[in-house]
C-alpha atoms as a PDB file:
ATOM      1  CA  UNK A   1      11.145   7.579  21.864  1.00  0.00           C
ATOM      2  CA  UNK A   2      13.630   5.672  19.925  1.00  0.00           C
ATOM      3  CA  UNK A   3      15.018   7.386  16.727  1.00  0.00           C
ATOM      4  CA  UNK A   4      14.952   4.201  15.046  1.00  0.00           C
ATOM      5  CA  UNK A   5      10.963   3.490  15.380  1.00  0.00           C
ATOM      6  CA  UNK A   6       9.604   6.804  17.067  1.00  0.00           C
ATOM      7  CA  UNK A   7       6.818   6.495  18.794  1.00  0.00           C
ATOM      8  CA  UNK A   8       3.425   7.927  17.930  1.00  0.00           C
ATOM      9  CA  UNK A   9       2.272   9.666  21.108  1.00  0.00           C
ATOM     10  CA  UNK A  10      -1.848   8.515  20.196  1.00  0.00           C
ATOM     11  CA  UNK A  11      -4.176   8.017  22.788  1.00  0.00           C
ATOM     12  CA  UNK A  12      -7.018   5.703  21.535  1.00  0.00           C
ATOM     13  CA  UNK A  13      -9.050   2.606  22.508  1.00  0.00           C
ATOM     14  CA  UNK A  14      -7.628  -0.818  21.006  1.00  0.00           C
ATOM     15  CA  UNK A  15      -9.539  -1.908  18.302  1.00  0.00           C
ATOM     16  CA  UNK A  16     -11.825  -5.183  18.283  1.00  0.00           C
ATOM     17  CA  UNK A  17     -10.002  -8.283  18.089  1.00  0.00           C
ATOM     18  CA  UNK A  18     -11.176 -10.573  15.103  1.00  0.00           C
ATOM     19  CA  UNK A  19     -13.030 -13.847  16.109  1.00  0.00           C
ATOM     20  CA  UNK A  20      -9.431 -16.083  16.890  1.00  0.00           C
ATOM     21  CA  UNK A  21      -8.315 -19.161  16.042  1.00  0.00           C
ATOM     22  CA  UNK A  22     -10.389 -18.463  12.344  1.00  0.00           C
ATOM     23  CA  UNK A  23      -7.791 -17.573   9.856  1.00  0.00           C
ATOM     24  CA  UNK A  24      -5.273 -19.651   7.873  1.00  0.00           C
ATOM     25  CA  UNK A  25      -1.838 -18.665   8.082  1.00  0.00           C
ATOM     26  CA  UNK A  26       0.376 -19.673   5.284  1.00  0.00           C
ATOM     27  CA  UNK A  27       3.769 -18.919   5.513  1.00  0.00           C
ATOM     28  CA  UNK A  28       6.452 -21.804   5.922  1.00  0.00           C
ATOM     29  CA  UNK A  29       7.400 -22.794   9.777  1.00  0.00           C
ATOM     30  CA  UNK A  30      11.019 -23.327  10.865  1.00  0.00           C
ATOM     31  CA  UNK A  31      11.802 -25.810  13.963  1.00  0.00           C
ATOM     32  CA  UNK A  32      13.842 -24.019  16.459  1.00  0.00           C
ATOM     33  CA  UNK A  33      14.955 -26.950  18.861  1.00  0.00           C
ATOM     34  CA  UNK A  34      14.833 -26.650  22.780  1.00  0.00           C
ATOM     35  CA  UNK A  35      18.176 -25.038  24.216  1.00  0.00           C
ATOM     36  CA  UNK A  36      19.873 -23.248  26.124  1.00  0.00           C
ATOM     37  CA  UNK A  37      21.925 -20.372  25.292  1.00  0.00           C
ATOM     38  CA  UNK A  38      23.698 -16.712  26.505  1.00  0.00           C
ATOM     39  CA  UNK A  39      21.152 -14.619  25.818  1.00  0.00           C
ATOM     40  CA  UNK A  40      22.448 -10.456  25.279  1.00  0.00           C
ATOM     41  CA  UNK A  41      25.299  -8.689  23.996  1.00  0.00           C
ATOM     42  CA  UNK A  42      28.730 -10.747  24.162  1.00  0.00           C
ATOM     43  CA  UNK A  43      30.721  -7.951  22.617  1.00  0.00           C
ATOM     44  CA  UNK A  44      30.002  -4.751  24.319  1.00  0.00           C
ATOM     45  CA  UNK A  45      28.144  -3.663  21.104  1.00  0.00           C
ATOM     46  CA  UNK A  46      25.048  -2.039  22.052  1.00  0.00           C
ATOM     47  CA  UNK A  47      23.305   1.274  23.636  1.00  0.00           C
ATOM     48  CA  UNK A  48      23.692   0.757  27.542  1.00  0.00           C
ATOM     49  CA  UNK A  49      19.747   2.374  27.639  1.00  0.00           C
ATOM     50  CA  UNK A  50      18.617  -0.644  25.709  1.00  0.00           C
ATOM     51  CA  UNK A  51      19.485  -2.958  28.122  1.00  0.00           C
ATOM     52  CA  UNK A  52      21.250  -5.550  26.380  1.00  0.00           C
ATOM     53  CA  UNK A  53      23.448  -7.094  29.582  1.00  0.00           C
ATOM     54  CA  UNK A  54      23.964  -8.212  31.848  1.00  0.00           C
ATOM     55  CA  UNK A  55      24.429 -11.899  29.501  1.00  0.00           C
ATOM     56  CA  UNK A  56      22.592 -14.732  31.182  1.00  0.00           C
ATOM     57  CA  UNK A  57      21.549 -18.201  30.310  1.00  0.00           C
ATOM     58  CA  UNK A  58      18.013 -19.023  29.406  1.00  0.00           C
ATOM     59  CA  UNK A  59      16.436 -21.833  28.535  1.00  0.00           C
ATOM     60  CA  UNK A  60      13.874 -22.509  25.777  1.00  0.00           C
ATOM     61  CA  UNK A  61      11.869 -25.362  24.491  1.00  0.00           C
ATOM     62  CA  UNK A  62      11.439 -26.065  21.316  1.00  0.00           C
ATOM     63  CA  UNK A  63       8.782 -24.007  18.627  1.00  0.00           C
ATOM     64  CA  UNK A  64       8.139 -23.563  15.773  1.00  0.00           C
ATOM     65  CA  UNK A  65       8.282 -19.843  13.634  1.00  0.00           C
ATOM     66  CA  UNK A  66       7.466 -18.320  10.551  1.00  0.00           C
ATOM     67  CA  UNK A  67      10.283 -18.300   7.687  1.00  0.00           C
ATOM     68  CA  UNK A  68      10.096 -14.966   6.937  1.00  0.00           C
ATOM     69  CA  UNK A  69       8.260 -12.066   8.647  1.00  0.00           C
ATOM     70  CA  UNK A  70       4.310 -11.343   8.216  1.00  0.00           C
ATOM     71  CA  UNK A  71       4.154 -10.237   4.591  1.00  0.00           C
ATOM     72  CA  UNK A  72       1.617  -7.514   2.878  1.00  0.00           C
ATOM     73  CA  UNK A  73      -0.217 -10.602   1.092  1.00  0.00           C
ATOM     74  CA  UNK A  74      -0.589 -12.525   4.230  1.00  0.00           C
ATOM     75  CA  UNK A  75      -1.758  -9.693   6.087  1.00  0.00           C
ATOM     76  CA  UNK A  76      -4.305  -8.819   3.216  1.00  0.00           C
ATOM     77  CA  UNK A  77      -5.689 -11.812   3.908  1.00  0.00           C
ATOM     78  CA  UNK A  78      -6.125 -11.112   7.640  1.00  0.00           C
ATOM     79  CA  UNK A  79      -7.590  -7.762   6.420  1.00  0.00           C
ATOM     80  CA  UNK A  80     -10.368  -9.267   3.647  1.00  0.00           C
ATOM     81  CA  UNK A  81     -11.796 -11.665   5.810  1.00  0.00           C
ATOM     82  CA  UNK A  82     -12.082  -9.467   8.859  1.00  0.00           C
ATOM     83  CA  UNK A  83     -12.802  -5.852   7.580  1.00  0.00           C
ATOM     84  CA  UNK A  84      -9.740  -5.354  10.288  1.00  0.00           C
ATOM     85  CA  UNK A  85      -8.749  -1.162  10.399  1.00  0.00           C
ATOM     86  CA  UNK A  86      -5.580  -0.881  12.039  1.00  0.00           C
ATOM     87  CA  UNK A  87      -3.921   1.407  14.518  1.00  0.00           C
ATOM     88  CA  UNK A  88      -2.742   3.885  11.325  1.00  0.00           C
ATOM     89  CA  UNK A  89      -5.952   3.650   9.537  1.00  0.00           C
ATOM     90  CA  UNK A  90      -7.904   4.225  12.467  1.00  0.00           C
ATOM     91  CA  UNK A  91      -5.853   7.586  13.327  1.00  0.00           C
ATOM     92  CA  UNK A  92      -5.508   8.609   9.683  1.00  0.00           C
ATOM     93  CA  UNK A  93      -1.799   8.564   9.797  1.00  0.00           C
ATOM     94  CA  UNK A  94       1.625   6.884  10.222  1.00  0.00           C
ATOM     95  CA  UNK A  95       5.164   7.595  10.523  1.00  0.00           C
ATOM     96  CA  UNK A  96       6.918   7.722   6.944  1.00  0.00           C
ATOM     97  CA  UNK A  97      11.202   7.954   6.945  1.00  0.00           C
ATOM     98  CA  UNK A  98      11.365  11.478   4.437  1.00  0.00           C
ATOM     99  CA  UNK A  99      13.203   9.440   1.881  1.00  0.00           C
ATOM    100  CA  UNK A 100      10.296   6.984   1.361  1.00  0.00           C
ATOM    101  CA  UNK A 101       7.654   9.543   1.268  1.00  0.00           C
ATOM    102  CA  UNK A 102       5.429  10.070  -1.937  1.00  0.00           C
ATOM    103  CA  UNK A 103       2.974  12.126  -1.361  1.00  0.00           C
ATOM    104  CA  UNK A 104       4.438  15.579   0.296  1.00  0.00           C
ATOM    105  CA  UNK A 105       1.398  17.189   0.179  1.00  0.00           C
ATOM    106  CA  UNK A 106       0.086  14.598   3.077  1.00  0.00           C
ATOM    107  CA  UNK A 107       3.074  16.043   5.602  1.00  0.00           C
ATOM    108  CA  UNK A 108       0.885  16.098   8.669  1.00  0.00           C
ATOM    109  CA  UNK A 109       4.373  17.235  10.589  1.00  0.00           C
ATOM    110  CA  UNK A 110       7.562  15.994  11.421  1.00  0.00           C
ATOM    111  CA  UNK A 111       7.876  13.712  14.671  1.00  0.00           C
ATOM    112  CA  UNK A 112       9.726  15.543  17.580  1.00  0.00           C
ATOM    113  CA  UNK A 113      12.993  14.771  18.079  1.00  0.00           C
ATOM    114  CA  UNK A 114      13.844  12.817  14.796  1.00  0.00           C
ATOM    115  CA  UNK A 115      12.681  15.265  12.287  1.00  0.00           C
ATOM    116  CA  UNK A 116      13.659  12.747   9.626  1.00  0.00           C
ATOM    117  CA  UNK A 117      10.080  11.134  10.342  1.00  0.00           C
ATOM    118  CA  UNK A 118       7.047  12.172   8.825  1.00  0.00           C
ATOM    119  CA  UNK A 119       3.893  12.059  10.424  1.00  0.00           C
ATOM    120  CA  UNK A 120       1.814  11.376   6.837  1.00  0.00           C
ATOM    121  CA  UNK A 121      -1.883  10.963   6.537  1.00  0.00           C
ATOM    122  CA  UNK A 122      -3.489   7.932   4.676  1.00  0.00           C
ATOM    123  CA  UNK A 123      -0.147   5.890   4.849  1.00  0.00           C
ATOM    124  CA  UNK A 124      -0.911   2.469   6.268  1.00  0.00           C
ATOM    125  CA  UNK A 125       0.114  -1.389   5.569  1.00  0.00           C
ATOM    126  CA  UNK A 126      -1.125  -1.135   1.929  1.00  0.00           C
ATOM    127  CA  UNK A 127       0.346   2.299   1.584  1.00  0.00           C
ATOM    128  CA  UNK A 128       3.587   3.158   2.908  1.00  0.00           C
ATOM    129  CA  UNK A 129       4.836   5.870   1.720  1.00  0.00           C
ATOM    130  CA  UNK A 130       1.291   7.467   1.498  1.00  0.00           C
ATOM    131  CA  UNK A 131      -1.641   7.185  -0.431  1.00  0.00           C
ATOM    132  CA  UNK A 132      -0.957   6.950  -3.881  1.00  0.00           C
ATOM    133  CA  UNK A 133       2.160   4.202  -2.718  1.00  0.00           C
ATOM    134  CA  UNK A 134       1.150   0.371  -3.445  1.00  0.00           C
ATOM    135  CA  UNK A 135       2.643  -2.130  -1.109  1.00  0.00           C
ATOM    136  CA  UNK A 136       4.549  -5.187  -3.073  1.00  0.00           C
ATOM    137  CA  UNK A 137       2.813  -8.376  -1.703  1.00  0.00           C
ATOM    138  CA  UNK A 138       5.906 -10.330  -0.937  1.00  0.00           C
ATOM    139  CA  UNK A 139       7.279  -7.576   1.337  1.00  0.00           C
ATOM    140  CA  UNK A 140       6.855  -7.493   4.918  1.00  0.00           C
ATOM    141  CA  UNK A 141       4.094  -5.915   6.181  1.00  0.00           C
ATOM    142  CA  UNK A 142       5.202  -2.781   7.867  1.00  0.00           C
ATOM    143  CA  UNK A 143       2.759   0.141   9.593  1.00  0.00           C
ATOM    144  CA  UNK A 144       1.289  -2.384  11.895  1.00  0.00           C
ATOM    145  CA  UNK A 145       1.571  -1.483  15.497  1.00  0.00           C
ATOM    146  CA  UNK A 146       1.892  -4.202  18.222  1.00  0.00           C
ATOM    147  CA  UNK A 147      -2.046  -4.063  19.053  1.00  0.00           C
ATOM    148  CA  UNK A 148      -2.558  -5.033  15.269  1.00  0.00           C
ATOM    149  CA  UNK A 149      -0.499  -7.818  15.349  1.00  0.00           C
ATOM    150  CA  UNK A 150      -1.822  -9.334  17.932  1.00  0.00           C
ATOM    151  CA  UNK A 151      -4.968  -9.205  16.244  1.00  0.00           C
ATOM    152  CA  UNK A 152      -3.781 -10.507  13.837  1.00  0.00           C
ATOM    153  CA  UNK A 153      -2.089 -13.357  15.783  1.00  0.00           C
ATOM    154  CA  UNK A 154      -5.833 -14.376  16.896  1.00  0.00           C
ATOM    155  CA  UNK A 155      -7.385 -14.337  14.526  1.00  0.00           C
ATOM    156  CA  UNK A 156      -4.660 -16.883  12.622  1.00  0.00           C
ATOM    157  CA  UNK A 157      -3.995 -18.961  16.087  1.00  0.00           C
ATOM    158  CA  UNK A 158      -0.960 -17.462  16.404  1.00  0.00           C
ATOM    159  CA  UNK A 159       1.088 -15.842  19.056  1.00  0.00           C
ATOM    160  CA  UNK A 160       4.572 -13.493  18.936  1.00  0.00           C
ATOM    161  CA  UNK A 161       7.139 -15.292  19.651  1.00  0.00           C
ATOM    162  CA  UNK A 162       8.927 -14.010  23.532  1.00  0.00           C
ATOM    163  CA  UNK A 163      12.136 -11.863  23.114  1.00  0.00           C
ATOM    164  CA  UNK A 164      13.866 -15.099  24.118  1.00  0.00           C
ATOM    165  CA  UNK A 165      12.212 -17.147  21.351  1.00  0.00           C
ATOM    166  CA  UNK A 166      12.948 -14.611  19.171  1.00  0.00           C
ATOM    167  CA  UNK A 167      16.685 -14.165  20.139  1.00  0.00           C
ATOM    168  CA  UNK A 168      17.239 -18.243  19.952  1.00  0.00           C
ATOM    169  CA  UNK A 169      15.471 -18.244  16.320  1.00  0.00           C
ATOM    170  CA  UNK A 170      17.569 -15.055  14.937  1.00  0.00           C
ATOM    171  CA  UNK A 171      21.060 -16.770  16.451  1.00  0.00           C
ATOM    172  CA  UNK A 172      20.404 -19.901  14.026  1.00  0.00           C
ATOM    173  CA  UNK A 173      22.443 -22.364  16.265  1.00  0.00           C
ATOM    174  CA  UNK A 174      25.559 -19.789  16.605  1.00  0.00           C
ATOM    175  CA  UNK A 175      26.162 -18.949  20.077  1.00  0.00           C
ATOM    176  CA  UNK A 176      27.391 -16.076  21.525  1.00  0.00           C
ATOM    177  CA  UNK A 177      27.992 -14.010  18.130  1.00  0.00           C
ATOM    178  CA  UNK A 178      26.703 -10.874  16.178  1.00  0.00           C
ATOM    179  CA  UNK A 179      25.098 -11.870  13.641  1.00  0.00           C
ATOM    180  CA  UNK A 180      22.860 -14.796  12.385  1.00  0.00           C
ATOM    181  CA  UNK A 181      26.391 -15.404  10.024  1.00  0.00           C
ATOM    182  CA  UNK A 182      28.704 -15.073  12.495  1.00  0.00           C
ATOM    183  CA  UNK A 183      30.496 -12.653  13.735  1.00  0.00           C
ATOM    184  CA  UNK A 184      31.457 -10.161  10.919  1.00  0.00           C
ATOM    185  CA  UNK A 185      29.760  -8.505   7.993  1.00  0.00           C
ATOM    186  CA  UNK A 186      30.959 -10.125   4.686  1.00  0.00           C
ATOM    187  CA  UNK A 187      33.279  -7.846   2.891  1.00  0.00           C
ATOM    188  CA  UNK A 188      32.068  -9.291  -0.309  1.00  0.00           C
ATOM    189  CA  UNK A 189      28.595  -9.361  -0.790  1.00  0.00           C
ATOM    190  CA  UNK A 190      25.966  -7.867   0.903  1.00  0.00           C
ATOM    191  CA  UNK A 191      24.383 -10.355   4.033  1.00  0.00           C
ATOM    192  CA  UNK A 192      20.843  -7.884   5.077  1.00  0.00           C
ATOM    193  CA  UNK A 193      19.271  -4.662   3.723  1.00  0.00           C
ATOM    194  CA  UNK A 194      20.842  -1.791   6.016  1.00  0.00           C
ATOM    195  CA  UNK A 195      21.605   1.694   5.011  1.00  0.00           C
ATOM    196  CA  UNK A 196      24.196   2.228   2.737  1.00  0.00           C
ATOM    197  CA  UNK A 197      25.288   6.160   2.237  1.00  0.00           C
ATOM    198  CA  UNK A 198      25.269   9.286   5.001  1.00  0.00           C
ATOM    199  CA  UNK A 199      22.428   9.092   7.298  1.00  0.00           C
ATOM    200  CA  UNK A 200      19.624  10.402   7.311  1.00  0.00           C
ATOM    201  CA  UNK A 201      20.550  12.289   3.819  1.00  0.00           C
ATOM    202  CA  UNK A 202      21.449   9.926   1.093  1.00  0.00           C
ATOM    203  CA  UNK A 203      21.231   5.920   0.992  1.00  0.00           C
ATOM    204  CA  UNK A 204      23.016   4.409  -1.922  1.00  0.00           C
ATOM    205  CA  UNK A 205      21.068   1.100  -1.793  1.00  0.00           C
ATOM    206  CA  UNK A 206      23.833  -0.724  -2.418  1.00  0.00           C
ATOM    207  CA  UNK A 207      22.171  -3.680  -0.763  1.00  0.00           C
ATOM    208  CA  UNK A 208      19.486  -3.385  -3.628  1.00  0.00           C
ATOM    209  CA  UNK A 209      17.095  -1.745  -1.125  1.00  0.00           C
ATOM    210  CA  UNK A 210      16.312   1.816  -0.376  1.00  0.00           C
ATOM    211  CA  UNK A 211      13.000   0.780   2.103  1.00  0.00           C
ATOM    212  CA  UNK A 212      11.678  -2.553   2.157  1.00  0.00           C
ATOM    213  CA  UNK A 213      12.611  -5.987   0.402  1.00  0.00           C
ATOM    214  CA  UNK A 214      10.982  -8.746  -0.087  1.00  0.00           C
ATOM    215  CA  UNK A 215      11.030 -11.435   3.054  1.00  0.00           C
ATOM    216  CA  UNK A 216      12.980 -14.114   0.781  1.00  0.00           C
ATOM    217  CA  UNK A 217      16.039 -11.831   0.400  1.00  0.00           C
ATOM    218  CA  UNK A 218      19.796 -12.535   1.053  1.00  0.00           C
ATOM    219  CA  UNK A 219      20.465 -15.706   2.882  1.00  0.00           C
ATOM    220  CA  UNK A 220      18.174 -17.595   5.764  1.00  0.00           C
ATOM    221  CA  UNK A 221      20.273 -18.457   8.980  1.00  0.00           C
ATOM    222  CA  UNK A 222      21.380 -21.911   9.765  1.00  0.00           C
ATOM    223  CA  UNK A 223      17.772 -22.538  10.949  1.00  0.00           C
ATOM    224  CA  UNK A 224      15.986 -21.591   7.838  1.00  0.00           C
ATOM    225  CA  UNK A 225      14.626 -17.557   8.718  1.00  0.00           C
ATOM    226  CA  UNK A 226      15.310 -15.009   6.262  1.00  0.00           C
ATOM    227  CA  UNK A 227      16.597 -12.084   7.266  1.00  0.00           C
ATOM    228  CA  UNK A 228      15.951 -12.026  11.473  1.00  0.00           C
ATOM    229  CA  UNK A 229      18.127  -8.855  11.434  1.00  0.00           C
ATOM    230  CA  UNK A 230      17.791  -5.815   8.954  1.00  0.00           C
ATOM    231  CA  UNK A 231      14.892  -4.844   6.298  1.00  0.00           C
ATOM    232  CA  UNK A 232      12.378  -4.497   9.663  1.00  0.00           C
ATOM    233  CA  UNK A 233      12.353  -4.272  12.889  1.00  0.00           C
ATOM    234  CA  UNK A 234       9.961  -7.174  14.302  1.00  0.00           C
ATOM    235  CA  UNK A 235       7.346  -6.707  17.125  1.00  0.00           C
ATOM    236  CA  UNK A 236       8.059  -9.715  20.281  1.00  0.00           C
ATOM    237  CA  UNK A 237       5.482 -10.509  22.720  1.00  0.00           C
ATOM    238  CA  UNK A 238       7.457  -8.924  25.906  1.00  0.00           C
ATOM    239  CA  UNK A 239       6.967  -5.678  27.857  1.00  0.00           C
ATOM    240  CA  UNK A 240      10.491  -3.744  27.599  1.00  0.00           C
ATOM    241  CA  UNK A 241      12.663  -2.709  30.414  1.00  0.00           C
ATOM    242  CA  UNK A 242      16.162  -1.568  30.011  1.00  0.00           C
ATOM    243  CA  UNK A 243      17.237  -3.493  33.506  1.00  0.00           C
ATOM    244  CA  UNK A 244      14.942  -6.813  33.248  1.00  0.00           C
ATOM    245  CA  UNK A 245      17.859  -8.970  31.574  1.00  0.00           C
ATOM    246  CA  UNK A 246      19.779  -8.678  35.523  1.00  0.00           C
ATOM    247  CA  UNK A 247      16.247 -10.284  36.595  1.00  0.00           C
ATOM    248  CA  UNK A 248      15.118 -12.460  34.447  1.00  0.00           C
ATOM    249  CA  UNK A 249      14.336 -16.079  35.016  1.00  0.00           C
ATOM    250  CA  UNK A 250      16.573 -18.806  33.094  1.00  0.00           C
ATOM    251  CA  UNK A 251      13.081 -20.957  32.658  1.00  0.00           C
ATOM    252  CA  UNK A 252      11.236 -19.696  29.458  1.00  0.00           C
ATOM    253  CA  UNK A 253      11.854 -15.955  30.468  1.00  0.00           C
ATOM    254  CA  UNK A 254       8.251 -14.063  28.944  1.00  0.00           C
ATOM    255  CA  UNK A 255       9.696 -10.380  29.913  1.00  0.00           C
ATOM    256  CA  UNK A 256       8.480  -7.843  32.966  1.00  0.00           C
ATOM    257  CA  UNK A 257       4.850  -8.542  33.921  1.00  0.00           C
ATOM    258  CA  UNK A 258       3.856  -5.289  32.499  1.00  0.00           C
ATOM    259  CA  UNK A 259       5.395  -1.438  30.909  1.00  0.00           C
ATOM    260  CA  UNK A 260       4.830   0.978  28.756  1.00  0.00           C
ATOM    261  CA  UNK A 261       6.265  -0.240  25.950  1.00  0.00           C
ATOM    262  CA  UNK A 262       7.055  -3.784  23.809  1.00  0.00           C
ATOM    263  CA  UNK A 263      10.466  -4.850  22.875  1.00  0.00           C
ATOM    264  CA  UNK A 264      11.343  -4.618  18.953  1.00  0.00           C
ATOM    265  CA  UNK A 265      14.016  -6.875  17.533  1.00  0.00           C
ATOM    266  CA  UNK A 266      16.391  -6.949  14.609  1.00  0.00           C
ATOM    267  CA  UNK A 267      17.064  -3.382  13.169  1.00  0.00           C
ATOM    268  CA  UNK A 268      15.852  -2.646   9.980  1.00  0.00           C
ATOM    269  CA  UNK A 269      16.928  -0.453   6.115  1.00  0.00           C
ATOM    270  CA  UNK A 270      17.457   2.122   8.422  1.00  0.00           C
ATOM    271  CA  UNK A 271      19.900   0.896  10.254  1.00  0.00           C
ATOM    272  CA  UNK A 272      24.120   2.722  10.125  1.00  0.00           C
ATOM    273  CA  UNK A 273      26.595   2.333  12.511  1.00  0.00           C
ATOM    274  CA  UNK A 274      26.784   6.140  12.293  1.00  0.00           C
ATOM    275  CA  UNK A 275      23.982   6.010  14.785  1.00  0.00           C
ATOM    276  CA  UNK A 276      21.779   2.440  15.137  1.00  0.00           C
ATOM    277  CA  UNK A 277      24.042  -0.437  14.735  1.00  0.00           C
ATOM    278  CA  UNK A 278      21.121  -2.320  16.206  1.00  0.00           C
ATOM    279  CA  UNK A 279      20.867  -4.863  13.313  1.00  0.00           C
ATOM    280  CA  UNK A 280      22.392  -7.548  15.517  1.00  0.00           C
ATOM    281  CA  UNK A 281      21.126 -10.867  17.057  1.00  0.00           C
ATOM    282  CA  UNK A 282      21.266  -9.114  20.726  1.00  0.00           C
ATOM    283  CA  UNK A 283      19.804  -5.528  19.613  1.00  0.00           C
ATOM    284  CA  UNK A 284      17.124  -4.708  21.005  1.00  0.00           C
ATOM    285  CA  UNK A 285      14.513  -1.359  20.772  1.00  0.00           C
ATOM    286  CA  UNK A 286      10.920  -0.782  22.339  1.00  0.00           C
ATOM    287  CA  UNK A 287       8.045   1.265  21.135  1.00  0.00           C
ATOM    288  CA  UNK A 288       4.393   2.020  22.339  1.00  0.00           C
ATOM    289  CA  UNK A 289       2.033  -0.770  21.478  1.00  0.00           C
ATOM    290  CA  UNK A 290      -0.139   1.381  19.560  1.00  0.00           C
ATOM    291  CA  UNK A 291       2.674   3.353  17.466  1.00  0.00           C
ATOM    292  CA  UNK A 292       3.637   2.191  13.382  1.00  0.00           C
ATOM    293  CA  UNK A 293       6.257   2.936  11.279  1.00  0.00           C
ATOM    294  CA  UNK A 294       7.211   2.130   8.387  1.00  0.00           C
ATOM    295  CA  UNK A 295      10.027   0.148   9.118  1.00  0.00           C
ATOM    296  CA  UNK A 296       8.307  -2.301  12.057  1.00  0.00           C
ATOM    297  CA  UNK A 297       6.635  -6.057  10.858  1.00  0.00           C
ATOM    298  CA  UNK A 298       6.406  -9.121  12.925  1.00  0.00           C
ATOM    299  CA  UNK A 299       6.386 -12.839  12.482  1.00  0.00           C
ATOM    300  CA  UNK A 300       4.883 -15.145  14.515  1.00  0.00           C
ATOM    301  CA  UNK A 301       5.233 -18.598  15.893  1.00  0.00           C
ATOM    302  CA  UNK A 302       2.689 -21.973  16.601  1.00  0.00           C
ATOM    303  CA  UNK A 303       0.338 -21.020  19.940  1.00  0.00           C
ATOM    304  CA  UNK A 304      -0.150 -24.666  19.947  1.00  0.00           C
ATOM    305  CA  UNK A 305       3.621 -25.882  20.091  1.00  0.00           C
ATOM    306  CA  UNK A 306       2.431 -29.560  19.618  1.00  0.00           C
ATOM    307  CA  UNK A 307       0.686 -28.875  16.385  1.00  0.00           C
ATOM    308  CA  UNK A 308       3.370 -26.574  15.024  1.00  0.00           C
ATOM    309  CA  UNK A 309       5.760 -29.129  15.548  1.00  0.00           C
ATOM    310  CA  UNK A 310       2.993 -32.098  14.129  1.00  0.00           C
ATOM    311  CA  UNK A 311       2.173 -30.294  11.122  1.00  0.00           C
ATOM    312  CA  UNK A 312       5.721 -29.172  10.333  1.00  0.00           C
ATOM    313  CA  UNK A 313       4.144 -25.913   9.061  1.00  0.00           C
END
């Protein structure tokens, strides 16, 4: 269990998948061009247990991915046309970070080992703090676990993108360094919604953000995403393993063949260098495919790279 997205410890059949290839998905497609790049940590930043080295080249061809991560409109879309219930409705509960919670009364218990999550009935994707909490439409959705975004990935003819994908897209043409910017946080503005203040205890929101904001915040990278790295961690399509980067293939690498959990990427609001400075193009996290929290999204790229690319979506 990561203390950053803890895991949910459910036991439950997957839900149905939706009827795929039926939905329209609307948000604005970025070309990542084929390349090859050093894929991990260059600067000895991360959490040896997360497996960011050894570095090693990998190769990807070119795809297409969403601008911004899966928002709470798009995925009310997904929802109204397929009566979809996901993994947090179906239990009747999520994990909720204490400071976001609104309804105390719906405390189910705190998660063990990071008592600063809140096991809270009747939060979901259109309630995350709990029920009487609306979700802003152009937010990322968030309380969606890995099984529900594949569904809804099927149902839009959509896939998630690898971990390498997803590392190439995030580095926006920079090799080698930290952050879709460069290599150092600007000291005069504010570059990605972190935490701001003494974690777990008081966030400032200095950023503008206590939880969530919306996908078209800050600056996109040099390839046109908006923010790859902070406001939410984002679900890729790879089983995790801390030592898989000393094996992997340069070709395309699509992760270990199976596990027991998926890789996250990017950090999210929660993120502090007082203890997760994983809000870097390298960082990387896992969680249980059926766990949500409300501080893990996805976005998504073309499952037909030639009509991505054609469409220019």
């Amino acid at each position: 269990m990561s203390c950053c997205t803890p895991s949910s410890g459910r036991s439950s059949a997957v839900s149905p998948m939706p009827a795929p290839g039926v939905g329209v998905h609307a948000i604005e497609q970025v070309a990542v061009p084929a390349q090859t790049y050093a894929m991990g940590d260059a600067h000895g930043d991360g959490v040896p247990g997360d497996g960011e080295r050894p570095v090693h080249e990998v190769r990807v061809p070119a795809f297409t991915i969403d601008a911004t991560s899966v928002t709470v409109a798009d995925f009310r879309a997904f929802v109204d046309a397929t009566g979809f219930r996901t993994d947090a409705e179906r239990y009747g509960w999520s994990a909720v970070f204490h400071l976001a919670l609104t309804d105390p009364d719906r405390v189910a218990g705190r998660l063990h080992g990071t008592p600063w999550w809140l096991g809270v009935e009747g939060a979901d994707w259109a309630h995350p703090g709990g029920p009487s909490d609306t979700a802003a439409d152009d937010h990322p959705v968030v309380h969606v676990s890995w099984d529900d975004a594949r569904a809804y990935c099927a149902w839009a003819n959509r896939r998630l993108p690898s971990e390498a994908e997803w590392e190439a897209a995030a580095r926006g043409g920079l090799p080698s360094r930290r952050y879709p910017w460069g290599d150092e946080l600007p000291a005069e503005r504010h570059a990605l919604n972190i935490w701001q203040g003494e974690f777990p205890l008081a966030n400032t929101g200095a950023d503008g953000w206590i939880t969530t904001a919306p996908v078209r915040s800050f600056e996109p990278n040099g390839y046109g995403l908006w923010q790859p790295v902070g406001n939410v961690w984002e679900w890729v399509a790879d089983w995790f393993s801390p030592t898989y980067y000393a094996q992997s293939p340069v070709e395309d690498p699509r992760g270990p063949a199976e596990g027991a959990a998926k890789v996250i990427r990017g950090g999210s609001y929660l993120c502090h260098d007082s203890y997760c400075n994983r809000y870097r193009n390298a960082a990387r996290s896992s969680n249980t495919p059926d766990s949500s929290t409300g501080n893990t999204g996805f976005r998504t790229v073309a499952e037909n790279l030639g009509e991505g690319l054609a469409l220019g979506r």
